[in-house]
PDB file of N, CA and C in Angstrom:
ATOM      1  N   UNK A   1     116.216  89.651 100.415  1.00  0.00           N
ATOM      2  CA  UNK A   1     115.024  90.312 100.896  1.00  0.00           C
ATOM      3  C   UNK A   1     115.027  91.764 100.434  1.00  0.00           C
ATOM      4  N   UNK A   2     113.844  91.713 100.011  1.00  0.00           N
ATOM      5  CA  UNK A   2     114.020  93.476  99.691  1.00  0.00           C
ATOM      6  C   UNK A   2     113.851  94.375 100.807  1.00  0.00           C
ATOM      7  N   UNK A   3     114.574  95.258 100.409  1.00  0.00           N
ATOM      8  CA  UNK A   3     114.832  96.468 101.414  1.00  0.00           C
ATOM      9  C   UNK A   3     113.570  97.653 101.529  1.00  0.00           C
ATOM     10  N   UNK A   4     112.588  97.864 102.569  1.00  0.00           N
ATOM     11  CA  UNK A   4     111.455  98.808 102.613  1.00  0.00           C
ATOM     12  C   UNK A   4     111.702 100.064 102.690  1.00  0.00           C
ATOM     13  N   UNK A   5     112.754 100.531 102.985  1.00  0.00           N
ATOM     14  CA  UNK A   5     113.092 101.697 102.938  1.00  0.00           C
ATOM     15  C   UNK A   5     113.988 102.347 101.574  1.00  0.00           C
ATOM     16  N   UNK A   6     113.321 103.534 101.132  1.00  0.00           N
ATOM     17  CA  UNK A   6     113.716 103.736  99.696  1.00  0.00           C
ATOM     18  C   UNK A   6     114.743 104.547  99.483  1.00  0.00           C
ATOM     19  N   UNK A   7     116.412 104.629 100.512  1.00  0.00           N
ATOM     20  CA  UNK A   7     117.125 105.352 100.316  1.00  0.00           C
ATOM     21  C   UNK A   7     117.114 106.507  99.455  1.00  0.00           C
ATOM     22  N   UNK A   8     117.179 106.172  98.530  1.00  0.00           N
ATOM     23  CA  UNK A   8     117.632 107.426  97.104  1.00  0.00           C
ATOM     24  C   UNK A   8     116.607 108.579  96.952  1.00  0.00           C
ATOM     25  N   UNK A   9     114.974 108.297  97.146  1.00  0.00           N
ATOM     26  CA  UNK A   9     113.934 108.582  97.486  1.00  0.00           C
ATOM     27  C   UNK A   9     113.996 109.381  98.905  1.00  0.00           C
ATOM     28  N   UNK A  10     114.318 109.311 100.213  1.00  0.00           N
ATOM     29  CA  UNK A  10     114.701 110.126 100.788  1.00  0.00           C
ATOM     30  C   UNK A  10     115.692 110.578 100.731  1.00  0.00           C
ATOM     31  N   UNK A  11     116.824 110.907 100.095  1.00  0.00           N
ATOM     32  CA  UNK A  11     117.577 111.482  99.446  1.00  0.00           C
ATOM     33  C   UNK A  11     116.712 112.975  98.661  1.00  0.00           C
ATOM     34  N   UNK A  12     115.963 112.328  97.599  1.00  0.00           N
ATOM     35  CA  UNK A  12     115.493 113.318  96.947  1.00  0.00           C
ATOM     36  C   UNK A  12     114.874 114.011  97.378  1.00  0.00           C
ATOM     37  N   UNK A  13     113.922 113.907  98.523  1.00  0.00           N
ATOM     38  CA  UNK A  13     113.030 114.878  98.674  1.00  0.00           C
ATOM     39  C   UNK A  13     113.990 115.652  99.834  1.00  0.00           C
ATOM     40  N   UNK A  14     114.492 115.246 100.822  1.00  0.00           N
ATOM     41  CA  UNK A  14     115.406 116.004 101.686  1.00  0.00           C
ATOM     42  C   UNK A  14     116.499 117.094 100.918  1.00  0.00           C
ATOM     43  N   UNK A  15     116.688 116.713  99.463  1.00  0.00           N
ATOM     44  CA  UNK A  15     117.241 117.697  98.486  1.00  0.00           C
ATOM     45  C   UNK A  15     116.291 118.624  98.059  1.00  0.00           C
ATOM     46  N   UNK A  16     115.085 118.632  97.629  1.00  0.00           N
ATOM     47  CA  UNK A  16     113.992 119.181  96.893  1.00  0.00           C
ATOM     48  C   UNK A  16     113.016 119.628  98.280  1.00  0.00           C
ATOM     49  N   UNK A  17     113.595 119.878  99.388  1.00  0.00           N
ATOM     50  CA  UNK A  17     112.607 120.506  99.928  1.00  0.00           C
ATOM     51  C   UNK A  17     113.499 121.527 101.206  1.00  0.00           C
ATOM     52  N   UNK A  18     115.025 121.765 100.707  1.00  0.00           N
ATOM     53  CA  UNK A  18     115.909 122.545 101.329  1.00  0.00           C
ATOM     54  C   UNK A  18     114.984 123.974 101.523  1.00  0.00           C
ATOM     55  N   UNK A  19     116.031 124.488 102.405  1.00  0.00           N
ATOM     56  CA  UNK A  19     114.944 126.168 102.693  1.00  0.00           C
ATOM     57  C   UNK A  19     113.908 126.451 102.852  1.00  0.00           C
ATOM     58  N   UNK A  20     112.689 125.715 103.509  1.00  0.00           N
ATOM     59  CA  UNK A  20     110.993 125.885 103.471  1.00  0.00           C
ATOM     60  C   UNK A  20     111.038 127.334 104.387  1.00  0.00           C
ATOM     61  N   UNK A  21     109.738 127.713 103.300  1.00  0.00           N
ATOM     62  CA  UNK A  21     109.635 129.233 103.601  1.00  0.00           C
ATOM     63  C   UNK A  21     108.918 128.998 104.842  1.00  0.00           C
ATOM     64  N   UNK A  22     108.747 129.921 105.397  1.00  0.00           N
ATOM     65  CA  UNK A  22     108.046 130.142 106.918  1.00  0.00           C
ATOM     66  C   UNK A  22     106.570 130.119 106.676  1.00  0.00           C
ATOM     67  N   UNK A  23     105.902 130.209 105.716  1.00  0.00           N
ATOM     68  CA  UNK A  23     104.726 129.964 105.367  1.00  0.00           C
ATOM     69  C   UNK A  23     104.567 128.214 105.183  1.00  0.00           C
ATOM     70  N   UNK A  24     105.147 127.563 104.321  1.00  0.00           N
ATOM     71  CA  UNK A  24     105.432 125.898 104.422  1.00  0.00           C
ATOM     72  C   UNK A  24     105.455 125.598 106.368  1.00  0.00           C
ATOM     73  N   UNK A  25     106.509 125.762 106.945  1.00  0.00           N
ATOM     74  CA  UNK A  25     106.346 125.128 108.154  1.00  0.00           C
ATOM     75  C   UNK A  25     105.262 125.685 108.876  1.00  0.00           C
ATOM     76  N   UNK A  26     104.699 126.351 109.054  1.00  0.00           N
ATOM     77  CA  UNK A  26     103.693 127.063 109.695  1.00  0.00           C
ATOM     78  C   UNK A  26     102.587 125.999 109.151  1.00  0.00           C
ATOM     79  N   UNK A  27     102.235 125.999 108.024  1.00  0.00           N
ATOM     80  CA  UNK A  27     101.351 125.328 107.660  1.00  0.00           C
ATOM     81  C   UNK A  27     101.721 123.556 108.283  1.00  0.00           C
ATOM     82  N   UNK A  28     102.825 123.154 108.166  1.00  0.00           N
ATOM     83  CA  UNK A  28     102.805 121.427 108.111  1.00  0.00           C
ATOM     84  C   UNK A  28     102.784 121.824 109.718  1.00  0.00           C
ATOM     85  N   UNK A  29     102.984 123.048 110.617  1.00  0.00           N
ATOM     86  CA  UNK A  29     102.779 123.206 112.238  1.00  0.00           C
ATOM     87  C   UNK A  29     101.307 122.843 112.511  1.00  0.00           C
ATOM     88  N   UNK A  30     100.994 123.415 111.891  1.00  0.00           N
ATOM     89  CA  UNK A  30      99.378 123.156 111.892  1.00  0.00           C
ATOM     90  C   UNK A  30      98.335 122.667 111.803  1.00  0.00           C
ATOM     91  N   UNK A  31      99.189 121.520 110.948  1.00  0.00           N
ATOM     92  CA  UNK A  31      99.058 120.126 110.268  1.00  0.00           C
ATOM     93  C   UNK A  31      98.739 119.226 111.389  1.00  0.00           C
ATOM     94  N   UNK A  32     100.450 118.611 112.161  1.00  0.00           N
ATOM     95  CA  UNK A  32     100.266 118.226 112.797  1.00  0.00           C
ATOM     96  C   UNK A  32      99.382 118.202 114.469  1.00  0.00           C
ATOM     97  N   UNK A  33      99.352 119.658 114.520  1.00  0.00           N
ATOM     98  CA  UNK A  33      98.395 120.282 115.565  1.00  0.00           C
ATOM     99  C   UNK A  33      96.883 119.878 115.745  1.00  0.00           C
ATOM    100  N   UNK A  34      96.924 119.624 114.178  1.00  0.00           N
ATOM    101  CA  UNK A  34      94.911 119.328 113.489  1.00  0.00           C
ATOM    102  C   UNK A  34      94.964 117.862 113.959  1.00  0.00           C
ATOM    103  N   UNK A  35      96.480 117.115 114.111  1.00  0.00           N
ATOM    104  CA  UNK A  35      96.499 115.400 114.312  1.00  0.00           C
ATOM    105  C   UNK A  35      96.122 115.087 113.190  1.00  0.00           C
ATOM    106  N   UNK A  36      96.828 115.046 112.066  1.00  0.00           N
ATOM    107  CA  UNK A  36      96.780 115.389 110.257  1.00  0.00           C
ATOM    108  C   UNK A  36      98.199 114.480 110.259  1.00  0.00           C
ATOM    109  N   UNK A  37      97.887 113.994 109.556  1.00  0.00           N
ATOM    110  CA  UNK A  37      99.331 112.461 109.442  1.00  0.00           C
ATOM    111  C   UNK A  37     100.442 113.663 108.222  1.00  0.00           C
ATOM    112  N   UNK A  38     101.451 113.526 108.973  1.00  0.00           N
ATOM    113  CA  UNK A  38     102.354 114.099 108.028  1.00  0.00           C
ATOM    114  C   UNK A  38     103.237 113.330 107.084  1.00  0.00           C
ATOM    115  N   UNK A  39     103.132 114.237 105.730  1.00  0.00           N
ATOM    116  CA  UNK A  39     103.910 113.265 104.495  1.00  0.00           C
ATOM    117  C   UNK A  39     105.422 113.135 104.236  1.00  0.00           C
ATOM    118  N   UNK A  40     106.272 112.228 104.007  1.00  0.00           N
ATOM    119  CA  UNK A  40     107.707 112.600 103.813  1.00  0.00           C
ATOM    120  C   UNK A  40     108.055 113.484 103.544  1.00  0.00           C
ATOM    121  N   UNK A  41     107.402 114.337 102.758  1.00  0.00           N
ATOM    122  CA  UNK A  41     107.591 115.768 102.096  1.00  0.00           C
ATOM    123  C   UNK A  41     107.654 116.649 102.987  1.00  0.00           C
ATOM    124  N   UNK A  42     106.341 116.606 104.001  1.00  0.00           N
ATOM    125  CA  UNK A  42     106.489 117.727 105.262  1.00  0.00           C
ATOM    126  C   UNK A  42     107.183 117.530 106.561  1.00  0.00           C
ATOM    127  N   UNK A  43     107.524 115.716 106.739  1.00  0.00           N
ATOM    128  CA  UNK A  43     108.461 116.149 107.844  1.00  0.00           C
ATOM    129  C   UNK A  43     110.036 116.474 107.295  1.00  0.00           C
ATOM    130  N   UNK A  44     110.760 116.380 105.708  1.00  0.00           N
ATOM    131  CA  UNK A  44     111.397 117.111 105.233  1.00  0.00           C
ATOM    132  C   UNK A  44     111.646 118.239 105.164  1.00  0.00           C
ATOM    133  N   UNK A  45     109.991 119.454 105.182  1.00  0.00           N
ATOM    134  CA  UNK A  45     110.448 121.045 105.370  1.00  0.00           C
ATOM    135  C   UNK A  45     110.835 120.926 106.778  1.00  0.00           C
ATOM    136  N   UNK A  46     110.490 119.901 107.784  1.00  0.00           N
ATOM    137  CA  UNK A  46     110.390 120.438 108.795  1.00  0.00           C
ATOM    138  C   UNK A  46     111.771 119.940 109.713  1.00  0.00           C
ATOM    139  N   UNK A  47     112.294 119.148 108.913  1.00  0.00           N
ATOM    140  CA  UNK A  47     113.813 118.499 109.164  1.00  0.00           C
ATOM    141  C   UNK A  47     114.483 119.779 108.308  1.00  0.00           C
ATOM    142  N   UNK A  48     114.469 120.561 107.445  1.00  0.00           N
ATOM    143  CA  UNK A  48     115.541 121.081 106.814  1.00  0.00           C
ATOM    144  C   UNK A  48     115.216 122.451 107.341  1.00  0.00           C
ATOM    145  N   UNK A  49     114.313 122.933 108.328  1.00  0.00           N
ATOM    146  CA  UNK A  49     114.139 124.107 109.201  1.00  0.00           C
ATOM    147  C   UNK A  49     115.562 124.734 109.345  1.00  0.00           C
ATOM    148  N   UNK A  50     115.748 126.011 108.788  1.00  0.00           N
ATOM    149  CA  UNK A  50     117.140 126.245 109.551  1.00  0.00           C
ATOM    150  C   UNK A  50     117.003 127.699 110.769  1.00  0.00           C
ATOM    151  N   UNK A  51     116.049 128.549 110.013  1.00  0.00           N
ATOM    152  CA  UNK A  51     115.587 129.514 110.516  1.00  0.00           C
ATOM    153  C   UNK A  51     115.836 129.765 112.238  1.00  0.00           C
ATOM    154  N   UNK A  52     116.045 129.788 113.327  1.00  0.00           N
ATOM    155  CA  UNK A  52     115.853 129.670 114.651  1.00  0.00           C
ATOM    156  C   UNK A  52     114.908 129.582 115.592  1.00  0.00           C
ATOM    157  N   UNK A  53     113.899 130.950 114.633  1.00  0.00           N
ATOM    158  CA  UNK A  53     112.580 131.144 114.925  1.00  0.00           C
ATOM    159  C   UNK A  53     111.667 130.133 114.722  1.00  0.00           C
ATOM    160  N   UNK A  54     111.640 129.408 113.336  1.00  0.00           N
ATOM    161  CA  UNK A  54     111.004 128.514 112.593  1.00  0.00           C
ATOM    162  C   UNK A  54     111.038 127.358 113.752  1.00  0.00           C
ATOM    163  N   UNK A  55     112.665 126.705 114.139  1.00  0.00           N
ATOM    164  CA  UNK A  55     113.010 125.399 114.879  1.00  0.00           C
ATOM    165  C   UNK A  55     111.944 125.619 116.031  1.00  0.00           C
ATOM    166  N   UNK A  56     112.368 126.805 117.193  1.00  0.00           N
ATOM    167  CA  UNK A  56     111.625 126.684 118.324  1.00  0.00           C
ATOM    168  C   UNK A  56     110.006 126.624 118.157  1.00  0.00           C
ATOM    169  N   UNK A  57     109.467 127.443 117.281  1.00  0.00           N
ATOM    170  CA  UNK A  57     108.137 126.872 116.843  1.00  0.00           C
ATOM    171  C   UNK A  57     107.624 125.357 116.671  1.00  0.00           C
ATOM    172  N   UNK A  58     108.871 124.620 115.932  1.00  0.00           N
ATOM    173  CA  UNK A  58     108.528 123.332 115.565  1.00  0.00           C
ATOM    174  C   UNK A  58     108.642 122.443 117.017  1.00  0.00           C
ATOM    175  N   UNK A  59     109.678 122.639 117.962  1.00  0.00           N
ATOM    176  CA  UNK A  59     109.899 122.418 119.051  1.00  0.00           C
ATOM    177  C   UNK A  59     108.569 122.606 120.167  1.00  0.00           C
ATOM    178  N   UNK A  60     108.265 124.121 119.894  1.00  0.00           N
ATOM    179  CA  UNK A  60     106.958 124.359 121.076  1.00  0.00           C
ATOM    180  C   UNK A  60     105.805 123.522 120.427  1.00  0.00           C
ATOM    181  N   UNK A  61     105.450 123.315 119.145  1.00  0.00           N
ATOM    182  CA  UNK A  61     104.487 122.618 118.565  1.00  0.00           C
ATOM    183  C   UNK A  61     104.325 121.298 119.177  1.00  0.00           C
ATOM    184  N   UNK A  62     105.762 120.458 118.452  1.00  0.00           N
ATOM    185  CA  UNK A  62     105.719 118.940 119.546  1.00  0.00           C
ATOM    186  C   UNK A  62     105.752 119.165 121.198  1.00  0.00           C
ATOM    187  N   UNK A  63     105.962 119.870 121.968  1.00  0.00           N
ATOM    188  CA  UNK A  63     105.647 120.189 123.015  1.00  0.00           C
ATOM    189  C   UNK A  63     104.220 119.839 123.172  1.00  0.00           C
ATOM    190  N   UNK A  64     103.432 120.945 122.602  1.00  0.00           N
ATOM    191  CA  UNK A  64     102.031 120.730 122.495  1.00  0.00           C
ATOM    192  C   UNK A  64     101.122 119.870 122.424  1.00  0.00           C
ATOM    193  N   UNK A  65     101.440 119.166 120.814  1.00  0.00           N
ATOM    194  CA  UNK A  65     101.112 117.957 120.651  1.00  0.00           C
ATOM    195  C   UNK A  65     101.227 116.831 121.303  1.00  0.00           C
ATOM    196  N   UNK A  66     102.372 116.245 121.822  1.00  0.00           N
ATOM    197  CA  UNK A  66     102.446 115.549 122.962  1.00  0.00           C
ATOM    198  C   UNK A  66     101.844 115.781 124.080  1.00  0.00           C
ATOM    199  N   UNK A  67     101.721 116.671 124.626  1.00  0.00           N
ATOM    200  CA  UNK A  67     100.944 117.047 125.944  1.00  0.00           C
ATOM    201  C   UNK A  67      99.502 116.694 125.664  1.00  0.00           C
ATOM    202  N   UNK A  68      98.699 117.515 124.210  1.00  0.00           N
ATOM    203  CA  UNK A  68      97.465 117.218 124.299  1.00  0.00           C
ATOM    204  C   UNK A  68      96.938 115.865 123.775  1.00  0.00           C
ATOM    205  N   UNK A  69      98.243 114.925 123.459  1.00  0.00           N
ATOM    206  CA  UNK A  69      98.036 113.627 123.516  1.00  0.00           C
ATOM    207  C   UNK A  69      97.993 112.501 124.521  1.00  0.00           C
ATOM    208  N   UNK A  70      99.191 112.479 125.010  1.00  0.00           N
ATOM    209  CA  UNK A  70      99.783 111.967 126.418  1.00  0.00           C
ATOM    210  C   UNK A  70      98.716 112.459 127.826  1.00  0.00           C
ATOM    211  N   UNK A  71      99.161 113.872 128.073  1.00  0.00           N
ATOM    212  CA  UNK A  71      98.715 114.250 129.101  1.00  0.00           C
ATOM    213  C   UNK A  71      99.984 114.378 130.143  1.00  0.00           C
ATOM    214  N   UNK A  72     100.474 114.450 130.972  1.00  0.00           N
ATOM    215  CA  UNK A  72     101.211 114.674 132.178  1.00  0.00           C
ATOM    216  C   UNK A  72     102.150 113.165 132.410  1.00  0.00           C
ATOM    217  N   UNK A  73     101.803 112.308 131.462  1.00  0.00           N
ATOM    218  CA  UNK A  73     102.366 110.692 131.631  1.00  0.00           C
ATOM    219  C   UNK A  73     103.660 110.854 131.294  1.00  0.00           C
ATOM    220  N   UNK A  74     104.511 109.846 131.131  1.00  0.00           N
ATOM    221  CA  UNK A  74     105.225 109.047 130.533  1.00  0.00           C
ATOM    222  C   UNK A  74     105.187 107.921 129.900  1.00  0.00           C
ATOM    223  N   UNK A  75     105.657 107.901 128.421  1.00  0.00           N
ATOM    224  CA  UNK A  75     105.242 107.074 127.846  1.00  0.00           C
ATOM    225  C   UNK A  75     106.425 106.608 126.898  1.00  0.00           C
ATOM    226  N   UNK A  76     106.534 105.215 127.302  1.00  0.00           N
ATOM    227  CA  UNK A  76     107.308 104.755 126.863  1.00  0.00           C
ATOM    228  C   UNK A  76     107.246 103.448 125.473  1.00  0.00           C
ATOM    229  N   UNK A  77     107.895 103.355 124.774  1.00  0.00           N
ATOM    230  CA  UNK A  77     107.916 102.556 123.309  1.00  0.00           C
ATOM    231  C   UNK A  77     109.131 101.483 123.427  1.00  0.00           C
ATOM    232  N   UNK A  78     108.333 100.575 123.336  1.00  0.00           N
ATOM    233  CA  UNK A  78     109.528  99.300 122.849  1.00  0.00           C
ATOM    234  C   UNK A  78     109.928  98.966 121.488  1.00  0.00           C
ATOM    235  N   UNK A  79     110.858  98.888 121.177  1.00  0.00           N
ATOM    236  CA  UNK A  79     110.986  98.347 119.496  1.00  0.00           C
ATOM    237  C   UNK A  79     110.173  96.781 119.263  1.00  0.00           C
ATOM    238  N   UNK A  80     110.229  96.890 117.735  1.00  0.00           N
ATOM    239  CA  UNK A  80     109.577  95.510 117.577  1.00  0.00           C
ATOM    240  C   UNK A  80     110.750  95.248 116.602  1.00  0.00           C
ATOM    241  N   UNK A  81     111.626  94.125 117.285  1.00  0.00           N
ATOM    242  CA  UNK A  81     112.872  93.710 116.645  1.00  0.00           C
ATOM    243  C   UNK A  81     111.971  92.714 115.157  1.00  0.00           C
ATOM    244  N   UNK A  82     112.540  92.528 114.399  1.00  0.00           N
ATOM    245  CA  UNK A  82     111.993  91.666 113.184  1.00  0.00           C
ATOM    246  C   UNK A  82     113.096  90.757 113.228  1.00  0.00           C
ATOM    247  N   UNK A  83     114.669  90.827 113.617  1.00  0.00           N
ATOM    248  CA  UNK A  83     115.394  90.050 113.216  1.00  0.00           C
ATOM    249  C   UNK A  83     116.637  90.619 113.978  1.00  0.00           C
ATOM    250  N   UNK A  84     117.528  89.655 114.469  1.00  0.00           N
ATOM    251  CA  UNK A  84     118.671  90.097 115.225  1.00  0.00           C
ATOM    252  C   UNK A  84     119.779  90.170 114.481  1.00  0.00           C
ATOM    253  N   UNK A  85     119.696  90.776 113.019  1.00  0.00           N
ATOM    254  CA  UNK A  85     121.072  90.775 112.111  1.00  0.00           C
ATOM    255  C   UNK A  85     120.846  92.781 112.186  1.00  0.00           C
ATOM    256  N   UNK A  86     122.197  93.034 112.360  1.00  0.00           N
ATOM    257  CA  UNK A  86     122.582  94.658 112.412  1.00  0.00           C
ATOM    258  C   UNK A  86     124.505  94.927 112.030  1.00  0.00           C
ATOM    259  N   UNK A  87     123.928  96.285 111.499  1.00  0.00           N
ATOM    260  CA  UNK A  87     125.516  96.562 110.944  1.00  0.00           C
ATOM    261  C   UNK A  87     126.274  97.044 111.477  1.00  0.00           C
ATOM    262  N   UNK A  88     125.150  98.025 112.942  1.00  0.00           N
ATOM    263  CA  UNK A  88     125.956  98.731 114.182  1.00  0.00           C
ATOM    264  C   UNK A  88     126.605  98.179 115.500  1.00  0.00           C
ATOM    265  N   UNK A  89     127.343  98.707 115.881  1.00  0.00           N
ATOM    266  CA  UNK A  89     128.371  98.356 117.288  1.00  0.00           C
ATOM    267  C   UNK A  89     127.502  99.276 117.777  1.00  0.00           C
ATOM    268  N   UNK A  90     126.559  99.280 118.754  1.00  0.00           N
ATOM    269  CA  UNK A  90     125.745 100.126 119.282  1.00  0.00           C
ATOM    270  C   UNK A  90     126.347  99.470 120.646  1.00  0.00           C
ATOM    271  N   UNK A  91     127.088 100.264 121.647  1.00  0.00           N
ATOM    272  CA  UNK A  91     127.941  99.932 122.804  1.00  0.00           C
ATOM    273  C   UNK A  91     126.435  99.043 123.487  1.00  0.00           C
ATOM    274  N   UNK A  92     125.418  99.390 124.075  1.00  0.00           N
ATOM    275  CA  UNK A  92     124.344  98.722 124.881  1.00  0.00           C
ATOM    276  C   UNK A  92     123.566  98.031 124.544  1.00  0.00           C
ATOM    277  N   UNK A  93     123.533  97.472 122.835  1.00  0.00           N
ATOM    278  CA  UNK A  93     123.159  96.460 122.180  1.00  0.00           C
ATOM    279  C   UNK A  93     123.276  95.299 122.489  1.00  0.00           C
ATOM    280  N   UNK A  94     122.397  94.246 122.267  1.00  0.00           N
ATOM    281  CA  UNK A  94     123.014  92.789 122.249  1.00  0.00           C
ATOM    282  C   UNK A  94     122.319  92.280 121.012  1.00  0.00           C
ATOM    283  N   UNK A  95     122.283  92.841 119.759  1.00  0.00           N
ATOM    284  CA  UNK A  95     122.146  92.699 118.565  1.00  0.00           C
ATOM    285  C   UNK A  95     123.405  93.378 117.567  1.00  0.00           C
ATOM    286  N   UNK A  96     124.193  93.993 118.288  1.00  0.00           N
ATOM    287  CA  UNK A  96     125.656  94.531 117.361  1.00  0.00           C
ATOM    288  C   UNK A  96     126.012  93.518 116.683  1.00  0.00           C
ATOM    289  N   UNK A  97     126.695  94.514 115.611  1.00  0.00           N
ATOM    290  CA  UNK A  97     127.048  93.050 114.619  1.00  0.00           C
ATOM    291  C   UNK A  97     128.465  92.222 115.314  1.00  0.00           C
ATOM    292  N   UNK A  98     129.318  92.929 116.239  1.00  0.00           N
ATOM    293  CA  UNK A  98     130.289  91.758 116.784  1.00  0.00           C
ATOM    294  C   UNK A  98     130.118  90.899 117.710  1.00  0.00           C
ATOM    295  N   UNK A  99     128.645  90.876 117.721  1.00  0.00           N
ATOM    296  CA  UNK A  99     128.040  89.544 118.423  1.00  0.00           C
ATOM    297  C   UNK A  99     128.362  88.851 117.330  1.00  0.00           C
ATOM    298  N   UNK A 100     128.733  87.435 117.863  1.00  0.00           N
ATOM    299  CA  UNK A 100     128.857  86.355 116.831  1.00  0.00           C
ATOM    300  C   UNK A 100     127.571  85.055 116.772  1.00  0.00           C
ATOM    301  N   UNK A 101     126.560  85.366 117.253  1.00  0.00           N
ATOM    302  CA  UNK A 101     125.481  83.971 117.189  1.00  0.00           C
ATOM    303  C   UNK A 101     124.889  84.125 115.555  1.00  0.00           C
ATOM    304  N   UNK A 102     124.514  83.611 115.394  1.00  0.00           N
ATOM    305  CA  UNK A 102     123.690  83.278 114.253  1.00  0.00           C
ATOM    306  C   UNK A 102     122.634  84.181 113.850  1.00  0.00           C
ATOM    307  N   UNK A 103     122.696  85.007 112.879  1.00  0.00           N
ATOM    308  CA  UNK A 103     122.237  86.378 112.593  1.00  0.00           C
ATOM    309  C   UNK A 103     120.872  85.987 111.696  1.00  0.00           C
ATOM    310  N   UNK A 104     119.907  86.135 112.179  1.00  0.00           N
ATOM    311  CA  UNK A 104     118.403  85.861 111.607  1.00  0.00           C
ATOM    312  C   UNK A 104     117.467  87.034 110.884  1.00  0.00           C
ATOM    313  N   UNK A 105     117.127  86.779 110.152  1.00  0.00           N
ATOM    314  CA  UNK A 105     116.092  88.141 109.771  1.00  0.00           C
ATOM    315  C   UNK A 105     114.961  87.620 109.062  1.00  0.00           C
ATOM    316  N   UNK A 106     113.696  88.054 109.895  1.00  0.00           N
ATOM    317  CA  UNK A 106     112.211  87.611 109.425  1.00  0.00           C
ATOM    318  C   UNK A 106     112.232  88.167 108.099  1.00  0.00           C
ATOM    319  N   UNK A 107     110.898  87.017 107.093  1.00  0.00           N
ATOM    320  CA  UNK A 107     110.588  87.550 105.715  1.00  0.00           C
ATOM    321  C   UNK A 107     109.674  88.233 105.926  1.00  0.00           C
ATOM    322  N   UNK A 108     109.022  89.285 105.240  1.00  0.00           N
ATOM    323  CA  UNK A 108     107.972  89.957 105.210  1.00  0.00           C
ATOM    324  C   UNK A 108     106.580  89.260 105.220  1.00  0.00           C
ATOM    325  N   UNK A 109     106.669  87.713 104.807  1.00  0.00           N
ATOM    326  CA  UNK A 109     105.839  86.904 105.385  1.00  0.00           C
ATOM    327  C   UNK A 109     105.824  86.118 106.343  1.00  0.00           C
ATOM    328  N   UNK A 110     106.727  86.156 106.708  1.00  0.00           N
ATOM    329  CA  UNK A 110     107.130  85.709 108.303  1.00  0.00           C
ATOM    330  C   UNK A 110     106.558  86.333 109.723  1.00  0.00           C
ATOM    331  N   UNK A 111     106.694  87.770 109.056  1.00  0.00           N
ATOM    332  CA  UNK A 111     106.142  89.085 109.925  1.00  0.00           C
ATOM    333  C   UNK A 111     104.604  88.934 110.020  1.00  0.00           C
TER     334      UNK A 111
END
């Protein structure tokens, strides 16, 4: 089965987008603020933030955003398992790989 996620590809851009100037995150801040879908590229400046000033901005931003999405709720997300085969010992799992049942994984047309 092919693999959807393009390792090497996030690799590269998490290399090629080290140090974003404070003008870059400000802008992809603003981005997401507008509710503007962000691109691998910009949640990259905004993962390689090192600045302090820059982080808590990005921090008070999702603050924001969540609030003027949500509202005062809680909101919670379930995964959508595709297949019970995994490589992790995740201690509260019951999909770790040293489970021993019979390890399944949907095809992309299966899905």
């Amino acid at each position: 089965m092919k693999n959807f996620i393009d390792h090497d590809e996030i690799i590269e851009i998490l290399e090629a987008t080290r140090n974003p100037t404070q003008e870059q995150v400000k802008t992809i801040i603003q981005k997401s603020l507008n509710k503007q879908r962000l691109s691998l590229f910009d949640t990259a400046l905004l993962v390689n933030a090192n600045d302090p000033t820059l982080v808590a901005e990005i921090k008070d931003a999702a603050k924001t955003l969540k609030q003027n999405i949500y509202g005062k709720r809680i909101v919670l997300f379930a995964p959508l398992y595709i297949g019970n085969l995994c490589i992790n010992n995740c201690t509260y799992c019951g999909f770790k790989a040293r489970i021993q049942p019979k390890k399944e994984q949907l095809s992309l047309v299966m899905i």
